[in-house]
PDB file of N, CA and C in Angstrom:
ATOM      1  N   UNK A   1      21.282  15.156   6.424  1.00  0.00           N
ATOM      2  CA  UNK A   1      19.962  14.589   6.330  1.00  0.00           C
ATOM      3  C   UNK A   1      19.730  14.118   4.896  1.00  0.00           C
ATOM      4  N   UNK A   2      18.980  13.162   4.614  1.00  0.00           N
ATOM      5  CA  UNK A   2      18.813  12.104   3.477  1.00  0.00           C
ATOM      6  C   UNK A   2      16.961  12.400   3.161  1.00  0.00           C
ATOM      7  N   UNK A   3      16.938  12.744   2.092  1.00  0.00           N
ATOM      8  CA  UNK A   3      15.591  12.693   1.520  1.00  0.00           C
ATOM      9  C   UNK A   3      15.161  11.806   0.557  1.00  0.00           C
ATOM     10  N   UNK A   4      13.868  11.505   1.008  1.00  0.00           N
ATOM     11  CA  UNK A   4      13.362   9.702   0.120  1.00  0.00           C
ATOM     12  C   UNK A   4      12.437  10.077  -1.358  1.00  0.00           C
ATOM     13  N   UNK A   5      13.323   9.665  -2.454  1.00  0.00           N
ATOM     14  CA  UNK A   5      12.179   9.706  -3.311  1.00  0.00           C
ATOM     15  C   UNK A   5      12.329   8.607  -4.455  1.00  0.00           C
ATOM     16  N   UNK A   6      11.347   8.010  -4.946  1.00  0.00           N
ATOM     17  CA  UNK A   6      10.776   7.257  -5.378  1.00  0.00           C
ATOM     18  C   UNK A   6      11.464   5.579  -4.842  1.00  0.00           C
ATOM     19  N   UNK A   7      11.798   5.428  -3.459  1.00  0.00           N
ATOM     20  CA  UNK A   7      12.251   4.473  -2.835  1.00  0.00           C
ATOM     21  C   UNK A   7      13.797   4.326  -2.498  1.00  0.00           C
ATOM     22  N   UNK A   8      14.310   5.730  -2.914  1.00  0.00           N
ATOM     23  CA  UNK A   8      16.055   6.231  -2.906  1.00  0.00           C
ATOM     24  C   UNK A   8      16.358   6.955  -2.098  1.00  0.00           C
ATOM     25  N   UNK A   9      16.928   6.942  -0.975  1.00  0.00           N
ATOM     26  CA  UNK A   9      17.949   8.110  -0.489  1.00  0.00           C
ATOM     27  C   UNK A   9      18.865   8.763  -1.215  1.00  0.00           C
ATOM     28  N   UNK A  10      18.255  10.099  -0.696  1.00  0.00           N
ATOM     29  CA  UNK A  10      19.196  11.175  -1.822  1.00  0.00           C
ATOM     30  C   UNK A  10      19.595  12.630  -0.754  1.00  0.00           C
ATOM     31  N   UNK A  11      21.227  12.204  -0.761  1.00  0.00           N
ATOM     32  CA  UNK A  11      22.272  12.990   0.798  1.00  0.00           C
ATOM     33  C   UNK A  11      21.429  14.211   0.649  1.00  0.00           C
ATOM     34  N   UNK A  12      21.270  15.194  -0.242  1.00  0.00           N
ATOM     35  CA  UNK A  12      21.254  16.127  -0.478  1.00  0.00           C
ATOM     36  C   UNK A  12      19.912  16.987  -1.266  1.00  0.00           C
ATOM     37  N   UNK A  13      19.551  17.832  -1.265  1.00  0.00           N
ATOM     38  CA  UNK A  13      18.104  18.892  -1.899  1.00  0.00           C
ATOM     39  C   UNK A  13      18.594  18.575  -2.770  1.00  0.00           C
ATOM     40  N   UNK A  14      19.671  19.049  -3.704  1.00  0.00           N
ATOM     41  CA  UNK A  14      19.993  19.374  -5.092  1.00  0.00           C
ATOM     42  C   UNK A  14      19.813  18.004  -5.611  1.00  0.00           C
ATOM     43  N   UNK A  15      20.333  16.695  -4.992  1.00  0.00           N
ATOM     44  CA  UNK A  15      20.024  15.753  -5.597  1.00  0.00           C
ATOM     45  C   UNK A  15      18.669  15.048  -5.657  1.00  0.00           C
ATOM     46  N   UNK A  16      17.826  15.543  -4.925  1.00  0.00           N
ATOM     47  CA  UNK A  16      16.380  15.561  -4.955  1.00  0.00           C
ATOM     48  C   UNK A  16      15.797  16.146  -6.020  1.00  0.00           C
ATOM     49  N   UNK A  17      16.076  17.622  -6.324  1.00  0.00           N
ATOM     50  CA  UNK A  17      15.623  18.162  -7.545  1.00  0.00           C
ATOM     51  C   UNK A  17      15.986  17.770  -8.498  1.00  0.00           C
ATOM     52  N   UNK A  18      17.075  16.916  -8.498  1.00  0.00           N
ATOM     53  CA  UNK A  18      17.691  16.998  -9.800  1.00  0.00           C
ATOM     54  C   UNK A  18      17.233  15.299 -10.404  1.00  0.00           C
ATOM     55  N   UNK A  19      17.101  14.509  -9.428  1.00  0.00           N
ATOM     56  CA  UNK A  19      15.876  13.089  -9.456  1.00  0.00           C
ATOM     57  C   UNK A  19      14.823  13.278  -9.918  1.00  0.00           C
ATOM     58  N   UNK A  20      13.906  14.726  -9.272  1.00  0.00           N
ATOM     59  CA  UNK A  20      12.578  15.002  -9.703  1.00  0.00           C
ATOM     60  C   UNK A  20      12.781  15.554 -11.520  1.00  0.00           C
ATOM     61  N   UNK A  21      13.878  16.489 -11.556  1.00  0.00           N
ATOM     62  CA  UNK A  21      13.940  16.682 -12.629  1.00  0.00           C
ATOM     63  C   UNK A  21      13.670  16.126 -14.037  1.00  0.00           C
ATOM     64  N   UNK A  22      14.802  14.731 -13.735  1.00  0.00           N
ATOM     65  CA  UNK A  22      15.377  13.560 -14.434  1.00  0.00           C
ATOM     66  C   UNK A  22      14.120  12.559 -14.746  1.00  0.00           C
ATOM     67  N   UNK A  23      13.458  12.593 -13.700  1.00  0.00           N
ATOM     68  CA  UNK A  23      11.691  12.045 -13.950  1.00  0.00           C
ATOM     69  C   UNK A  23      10.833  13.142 -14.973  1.00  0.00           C
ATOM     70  N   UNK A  24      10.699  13.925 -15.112  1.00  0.00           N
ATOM     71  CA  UNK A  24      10.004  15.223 -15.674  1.00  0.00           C
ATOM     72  C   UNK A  24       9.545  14.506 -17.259  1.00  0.00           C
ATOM     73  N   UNK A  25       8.364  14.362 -18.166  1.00  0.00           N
ATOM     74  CA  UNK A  25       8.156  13.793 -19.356  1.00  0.00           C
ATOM     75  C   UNK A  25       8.912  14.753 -20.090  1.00  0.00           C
ATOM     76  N   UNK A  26       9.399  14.557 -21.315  1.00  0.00           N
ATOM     77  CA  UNK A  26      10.009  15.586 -22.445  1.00  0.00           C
ATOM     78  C   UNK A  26       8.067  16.044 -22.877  1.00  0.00           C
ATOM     79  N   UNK A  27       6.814  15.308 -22.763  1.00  0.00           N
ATOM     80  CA  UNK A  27       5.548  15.925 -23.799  1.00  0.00           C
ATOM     81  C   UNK A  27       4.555  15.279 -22.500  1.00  0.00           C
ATOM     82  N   UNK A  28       3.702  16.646 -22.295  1.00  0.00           N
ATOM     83  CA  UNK A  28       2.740  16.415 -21.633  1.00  0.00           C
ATOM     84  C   UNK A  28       1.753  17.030 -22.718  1.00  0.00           C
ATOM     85  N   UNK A  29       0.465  15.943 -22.994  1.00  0.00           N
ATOM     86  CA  UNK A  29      -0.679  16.581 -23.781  1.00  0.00           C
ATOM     87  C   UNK A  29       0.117  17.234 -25.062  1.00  0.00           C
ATOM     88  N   UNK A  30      -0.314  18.479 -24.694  1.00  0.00           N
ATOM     89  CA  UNK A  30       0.360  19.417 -26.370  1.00  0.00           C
ATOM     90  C   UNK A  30       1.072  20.635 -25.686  1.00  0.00           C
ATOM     91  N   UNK A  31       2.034  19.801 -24.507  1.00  0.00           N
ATOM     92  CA  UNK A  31       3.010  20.567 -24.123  1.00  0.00           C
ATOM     93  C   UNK A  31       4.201  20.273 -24.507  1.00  0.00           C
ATOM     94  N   UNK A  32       5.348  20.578 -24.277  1.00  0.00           N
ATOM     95  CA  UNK A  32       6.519  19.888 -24.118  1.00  0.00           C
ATOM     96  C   UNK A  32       7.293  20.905 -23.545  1.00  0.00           C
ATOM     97  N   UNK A  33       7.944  19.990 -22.490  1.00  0.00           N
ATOM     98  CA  UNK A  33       8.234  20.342 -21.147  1.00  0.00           C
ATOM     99  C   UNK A  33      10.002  20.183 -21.132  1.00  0.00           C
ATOM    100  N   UNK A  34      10.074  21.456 -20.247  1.00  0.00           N
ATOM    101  CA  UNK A  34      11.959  21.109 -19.573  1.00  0.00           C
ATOM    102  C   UNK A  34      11.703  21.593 -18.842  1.00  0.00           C
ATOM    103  N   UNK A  35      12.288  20.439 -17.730  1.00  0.00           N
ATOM    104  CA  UNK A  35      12.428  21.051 -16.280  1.00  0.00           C
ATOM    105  C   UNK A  35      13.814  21.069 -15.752  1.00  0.00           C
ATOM    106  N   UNK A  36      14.312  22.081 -14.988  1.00  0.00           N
ATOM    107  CA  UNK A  36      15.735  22.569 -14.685  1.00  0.00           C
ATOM    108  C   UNK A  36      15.960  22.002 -13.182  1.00  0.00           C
ATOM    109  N   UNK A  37      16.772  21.629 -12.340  1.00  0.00           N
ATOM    110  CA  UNK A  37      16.415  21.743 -11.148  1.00  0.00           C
ATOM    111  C   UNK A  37      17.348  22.689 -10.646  1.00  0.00           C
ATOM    112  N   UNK A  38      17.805  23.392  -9.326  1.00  0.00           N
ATOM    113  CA  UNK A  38      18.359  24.069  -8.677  1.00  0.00           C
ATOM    114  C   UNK A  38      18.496  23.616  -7.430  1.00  0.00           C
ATOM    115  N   UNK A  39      18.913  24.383  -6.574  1.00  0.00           N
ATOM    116  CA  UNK A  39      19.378  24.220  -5.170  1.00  0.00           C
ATOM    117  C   UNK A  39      18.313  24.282  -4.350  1.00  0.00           C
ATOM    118  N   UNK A  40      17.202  25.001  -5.105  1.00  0.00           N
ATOM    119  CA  UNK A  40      16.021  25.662  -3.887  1.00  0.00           C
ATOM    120  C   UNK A  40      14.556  25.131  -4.305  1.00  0.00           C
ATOM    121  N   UNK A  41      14.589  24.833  -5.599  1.00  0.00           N
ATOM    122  CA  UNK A  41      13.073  24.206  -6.714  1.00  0.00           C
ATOM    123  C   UNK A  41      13.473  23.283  -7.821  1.00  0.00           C
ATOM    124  N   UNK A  42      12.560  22.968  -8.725  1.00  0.00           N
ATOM    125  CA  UNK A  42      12.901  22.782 -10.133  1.00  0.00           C
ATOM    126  C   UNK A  42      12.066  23.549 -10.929  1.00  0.00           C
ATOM    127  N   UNK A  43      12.634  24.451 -12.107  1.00  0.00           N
ATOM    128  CA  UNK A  43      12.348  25.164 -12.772  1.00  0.00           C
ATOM    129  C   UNK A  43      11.513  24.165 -13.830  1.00  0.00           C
ATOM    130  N   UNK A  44       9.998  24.526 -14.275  1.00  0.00           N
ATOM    131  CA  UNK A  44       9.942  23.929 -15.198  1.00  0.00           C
ATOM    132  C   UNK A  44       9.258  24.572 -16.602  1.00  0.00           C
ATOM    133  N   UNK A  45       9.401  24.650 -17.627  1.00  0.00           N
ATOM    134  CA  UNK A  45       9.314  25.526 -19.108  1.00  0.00           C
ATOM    135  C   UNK A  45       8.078  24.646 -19.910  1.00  0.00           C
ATOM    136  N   UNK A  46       7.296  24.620 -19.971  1.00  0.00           N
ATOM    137  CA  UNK A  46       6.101  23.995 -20.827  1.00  0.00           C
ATOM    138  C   UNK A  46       6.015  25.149 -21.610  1.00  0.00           C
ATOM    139  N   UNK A  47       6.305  24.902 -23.059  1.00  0.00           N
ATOM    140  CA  UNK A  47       6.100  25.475 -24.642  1.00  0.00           C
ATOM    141  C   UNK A  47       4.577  24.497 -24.870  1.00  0.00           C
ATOM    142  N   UNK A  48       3.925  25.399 -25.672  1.00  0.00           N
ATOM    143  CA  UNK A  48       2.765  24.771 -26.508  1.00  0.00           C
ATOM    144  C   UNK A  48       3.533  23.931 -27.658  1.00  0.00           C
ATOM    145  N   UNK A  49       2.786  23.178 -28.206  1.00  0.00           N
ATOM    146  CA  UNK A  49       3.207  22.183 -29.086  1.00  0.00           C
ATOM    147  C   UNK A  49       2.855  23.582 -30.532  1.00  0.00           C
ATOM    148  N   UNK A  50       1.299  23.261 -30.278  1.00  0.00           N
ATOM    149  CA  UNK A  50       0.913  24.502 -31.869  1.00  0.00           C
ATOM    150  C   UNK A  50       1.326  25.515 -31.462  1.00  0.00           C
ATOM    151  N   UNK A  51       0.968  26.357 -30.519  1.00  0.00           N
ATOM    152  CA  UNK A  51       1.222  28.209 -30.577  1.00  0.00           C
ATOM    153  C   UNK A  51       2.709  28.473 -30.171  1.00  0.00           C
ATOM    154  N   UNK A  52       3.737  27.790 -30.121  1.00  0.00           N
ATOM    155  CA  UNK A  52       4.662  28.224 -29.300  1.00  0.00           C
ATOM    156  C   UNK A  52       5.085  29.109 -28.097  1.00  0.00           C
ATOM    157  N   UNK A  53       3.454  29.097 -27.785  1.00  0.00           N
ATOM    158  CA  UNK A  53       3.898  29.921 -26.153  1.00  0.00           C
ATOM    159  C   UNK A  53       4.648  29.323 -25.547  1.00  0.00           C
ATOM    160  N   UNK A  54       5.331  29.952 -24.203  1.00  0.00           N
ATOM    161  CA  UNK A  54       5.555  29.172 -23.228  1.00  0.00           C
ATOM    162  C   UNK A  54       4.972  29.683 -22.340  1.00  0.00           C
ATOM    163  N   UNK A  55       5.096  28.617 -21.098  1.00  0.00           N
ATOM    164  CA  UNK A  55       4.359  29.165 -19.531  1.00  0.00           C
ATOM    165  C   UNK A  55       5.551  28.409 -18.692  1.00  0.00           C
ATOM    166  N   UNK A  56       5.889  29.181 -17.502  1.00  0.00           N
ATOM    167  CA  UNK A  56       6.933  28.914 -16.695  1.00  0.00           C
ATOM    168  C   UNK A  56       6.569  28.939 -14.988  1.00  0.00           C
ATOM    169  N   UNK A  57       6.583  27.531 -14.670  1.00  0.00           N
ATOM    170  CA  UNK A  57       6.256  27.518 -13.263  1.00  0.00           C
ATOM    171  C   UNK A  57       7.208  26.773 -12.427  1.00  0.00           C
ATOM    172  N   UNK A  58       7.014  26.689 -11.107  1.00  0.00           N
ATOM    173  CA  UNK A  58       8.279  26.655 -10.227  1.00  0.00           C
ATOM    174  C   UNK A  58       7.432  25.275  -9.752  1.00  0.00           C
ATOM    175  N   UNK A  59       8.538  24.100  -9.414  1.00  0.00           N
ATOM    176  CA  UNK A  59       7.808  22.844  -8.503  1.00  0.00           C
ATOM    177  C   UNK A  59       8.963  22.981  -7.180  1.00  0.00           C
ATOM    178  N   UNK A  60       8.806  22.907  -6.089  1.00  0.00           N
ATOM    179  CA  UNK A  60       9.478  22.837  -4.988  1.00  0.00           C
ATOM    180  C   UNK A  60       8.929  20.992  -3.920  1.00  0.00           C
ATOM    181  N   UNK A  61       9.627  19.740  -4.981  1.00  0.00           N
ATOM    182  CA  UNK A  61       9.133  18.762  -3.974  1.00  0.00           C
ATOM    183  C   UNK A  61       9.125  18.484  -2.567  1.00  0.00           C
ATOM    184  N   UNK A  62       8.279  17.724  -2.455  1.00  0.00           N
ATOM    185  CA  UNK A  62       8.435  17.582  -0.547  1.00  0.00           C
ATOM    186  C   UNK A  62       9.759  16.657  -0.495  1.00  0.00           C
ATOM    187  N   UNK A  63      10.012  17.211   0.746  1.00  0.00           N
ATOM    188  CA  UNK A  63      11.553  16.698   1.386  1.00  0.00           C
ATOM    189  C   UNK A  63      11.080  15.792   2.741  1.00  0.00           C
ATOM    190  N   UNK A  64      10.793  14.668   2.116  1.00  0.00           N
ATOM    191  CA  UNK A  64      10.685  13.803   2.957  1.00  0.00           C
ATOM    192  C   UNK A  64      11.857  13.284   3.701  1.00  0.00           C
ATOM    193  N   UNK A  65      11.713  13.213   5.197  1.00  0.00           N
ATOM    194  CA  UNK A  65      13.589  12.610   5.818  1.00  0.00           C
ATOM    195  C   UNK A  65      13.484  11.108   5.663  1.00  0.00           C
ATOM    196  N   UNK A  66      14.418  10.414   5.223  1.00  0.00           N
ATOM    197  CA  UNK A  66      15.183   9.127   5.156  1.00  0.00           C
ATOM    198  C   UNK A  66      16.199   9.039   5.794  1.00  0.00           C
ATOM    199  N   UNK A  67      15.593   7.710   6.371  1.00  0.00           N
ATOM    200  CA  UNK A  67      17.553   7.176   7.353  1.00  0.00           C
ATOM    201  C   UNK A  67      18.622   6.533   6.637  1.00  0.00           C
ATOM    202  N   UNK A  68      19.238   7.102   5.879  1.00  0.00           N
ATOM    203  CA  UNK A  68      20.189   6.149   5.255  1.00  0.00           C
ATOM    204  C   UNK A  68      20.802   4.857   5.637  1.00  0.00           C
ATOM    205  N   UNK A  69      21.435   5.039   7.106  1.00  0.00           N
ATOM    206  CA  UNK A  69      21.334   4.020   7.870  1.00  0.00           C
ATOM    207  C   UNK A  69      20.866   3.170   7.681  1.00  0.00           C
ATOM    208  N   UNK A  70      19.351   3.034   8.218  1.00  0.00           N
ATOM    209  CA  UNK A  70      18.119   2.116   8.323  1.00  0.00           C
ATOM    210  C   UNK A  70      18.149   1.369   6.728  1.00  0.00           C
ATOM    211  N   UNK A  71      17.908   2.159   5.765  1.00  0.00           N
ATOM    212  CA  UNK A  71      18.278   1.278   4.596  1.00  0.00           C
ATOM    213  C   UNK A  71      19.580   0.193   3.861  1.00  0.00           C
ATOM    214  N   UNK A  72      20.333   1.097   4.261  1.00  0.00           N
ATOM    215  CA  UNK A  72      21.852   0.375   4.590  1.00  0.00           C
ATOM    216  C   UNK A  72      21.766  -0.971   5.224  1.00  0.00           C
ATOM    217  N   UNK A  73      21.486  -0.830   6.282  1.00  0.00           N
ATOM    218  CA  UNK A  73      21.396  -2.269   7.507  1.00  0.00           C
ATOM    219  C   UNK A  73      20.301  -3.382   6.873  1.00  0.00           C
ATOM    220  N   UNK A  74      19.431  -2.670   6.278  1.00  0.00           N
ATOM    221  CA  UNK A  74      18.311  -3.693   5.598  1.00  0.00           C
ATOM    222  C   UNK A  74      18.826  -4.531   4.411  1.00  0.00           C
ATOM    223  N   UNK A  75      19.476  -3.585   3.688  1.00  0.00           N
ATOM    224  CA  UNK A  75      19.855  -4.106   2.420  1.00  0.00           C
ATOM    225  C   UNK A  75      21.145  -5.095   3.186  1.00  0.00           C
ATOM    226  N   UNK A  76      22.250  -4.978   3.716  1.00  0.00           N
ATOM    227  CA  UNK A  76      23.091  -5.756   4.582  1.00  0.00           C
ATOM    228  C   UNK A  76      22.581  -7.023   5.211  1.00  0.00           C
ATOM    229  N   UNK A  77      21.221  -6.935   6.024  1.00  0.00           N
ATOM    230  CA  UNK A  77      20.628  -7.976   6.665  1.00  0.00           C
ATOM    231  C   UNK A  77      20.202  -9.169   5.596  1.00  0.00           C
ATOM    232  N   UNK A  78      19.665  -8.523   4.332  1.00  0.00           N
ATOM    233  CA  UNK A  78      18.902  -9.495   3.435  1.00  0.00           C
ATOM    234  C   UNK A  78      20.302 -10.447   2.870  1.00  0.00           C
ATOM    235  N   UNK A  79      21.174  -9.606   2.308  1.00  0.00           N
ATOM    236  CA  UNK A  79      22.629  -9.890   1.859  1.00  0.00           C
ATOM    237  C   UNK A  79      22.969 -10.796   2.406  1.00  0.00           C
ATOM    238  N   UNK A  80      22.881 -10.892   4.198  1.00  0.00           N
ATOM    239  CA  UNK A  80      23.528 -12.093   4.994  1.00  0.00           C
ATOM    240  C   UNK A  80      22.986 -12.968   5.004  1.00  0.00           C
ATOM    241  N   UNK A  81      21.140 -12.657   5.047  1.00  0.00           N
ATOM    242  CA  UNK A  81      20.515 -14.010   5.172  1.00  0.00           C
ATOM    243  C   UNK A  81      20.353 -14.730   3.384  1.00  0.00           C
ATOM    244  N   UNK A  82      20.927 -14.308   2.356  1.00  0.00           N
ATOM    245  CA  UNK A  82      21.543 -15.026   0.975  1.00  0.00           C
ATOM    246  C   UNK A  82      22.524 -15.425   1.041  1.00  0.00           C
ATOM    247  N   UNK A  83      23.407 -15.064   1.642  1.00  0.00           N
ATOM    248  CA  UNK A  83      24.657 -16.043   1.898  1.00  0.00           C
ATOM    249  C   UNK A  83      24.830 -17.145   3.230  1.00  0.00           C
ATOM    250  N   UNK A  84      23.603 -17.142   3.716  1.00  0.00           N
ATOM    251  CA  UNK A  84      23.578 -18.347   4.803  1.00  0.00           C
ATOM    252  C   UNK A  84      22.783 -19.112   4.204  1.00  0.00           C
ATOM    253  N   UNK A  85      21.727 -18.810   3.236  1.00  0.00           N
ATOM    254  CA  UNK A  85      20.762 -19.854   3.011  1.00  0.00           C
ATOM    255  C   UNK A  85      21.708 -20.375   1.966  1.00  0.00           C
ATOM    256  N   UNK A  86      22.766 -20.338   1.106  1.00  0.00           N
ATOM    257  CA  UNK A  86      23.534 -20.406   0.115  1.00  0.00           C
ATOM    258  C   UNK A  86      24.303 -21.434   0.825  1.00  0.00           C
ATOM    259  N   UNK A  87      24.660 -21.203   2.009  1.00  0.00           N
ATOM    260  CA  UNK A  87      25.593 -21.956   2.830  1.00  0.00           C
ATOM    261  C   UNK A  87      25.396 -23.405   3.205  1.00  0.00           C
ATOM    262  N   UNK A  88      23.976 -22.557   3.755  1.00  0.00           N
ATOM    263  CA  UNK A  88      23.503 -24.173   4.497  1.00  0.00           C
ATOM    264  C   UNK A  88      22.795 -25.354   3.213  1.00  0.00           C
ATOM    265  N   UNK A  89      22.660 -24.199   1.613  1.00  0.00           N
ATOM    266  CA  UNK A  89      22.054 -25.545   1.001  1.00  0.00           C
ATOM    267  C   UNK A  89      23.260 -26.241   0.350  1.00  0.00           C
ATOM    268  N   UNK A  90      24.686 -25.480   0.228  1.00  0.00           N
ATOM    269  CA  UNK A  90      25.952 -26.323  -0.120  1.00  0.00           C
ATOM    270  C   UNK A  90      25.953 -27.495   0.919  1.00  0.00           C
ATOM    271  N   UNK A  91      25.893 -26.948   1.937  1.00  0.00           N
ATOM    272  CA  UNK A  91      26.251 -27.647   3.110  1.00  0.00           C
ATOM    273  C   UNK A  91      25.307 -29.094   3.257  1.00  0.00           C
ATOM    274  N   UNK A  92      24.045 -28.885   2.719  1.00  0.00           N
ATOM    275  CA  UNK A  92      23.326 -30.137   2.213  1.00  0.00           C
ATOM    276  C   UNK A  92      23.143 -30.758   1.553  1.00  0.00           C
ATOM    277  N   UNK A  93      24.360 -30.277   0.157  1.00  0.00           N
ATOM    278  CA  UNK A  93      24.409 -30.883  -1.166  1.00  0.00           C
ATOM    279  C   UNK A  93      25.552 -31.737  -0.510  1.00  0.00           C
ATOM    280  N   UNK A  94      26.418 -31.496   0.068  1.00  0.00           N
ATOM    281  CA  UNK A  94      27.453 -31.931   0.350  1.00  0.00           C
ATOM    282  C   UNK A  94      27.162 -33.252   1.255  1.00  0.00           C
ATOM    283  N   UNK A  95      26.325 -33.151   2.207  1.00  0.00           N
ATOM    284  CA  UNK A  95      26.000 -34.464   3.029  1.00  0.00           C
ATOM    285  C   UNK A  95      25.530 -35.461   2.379  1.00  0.00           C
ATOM    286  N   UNK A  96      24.330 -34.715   1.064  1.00  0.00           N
ATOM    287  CA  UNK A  96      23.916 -35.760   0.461  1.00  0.00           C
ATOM    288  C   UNK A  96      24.406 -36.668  -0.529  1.00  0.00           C
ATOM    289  N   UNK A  97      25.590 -36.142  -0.923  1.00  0.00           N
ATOM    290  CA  UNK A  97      26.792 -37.236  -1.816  1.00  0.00           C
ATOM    291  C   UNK A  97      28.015 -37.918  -1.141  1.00  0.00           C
ATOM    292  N   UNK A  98      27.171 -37.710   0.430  1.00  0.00           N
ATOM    293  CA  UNK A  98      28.340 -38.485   1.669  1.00  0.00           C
ATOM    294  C   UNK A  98      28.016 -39.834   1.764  1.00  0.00           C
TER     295      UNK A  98
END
């Protein structure tokens, strides 16, 4: 099963977290943030900018299903109809220097 995020199929959870991760800001406000991902969440570490606390909370994104398929065939369909419209306007450059 294929999960959709930010307009991508991604085979796998881990590669979901690890997308959400890879999105994550390095500075929120007068935080600054690392987020980890894993197999099951993404870990994420917000330090204060002044006090050097940290605070540590868990994000678990939604796992939306994607058809890989279905995107596949789309991206394929558009592909064919660029190489026919490509075709047929050679094909009319060509008549017109007949």
């Amino acid at each position: 099963m294929a999960y959709l995020y930010q307009g991508k199929c991604l085979d796998t959870v881990q590669r979901l977290h690890e997308s959400v991760a890879a999105a994550c800001p390095p500075v929120s406000g007068n935080y600054s943030l690392q987020c980890t991902p894993s197999a099951a969440q993404v870990d994420i570490v917000a330090t204060d900018i002044f006090s050097a606390a940290t605070y540590a909370s868990v994000l678990i994104p939604s796992q939306i299903p994607c058809d890989v398929s279905l995107l596949d065939q789309t991206a394929f369909y558009w592909q064919l109809a660029g190489i026919l419209a490509v075709g047929f306007g050679i094909r009319a450059i060509i008549k017109a220097f007949q």
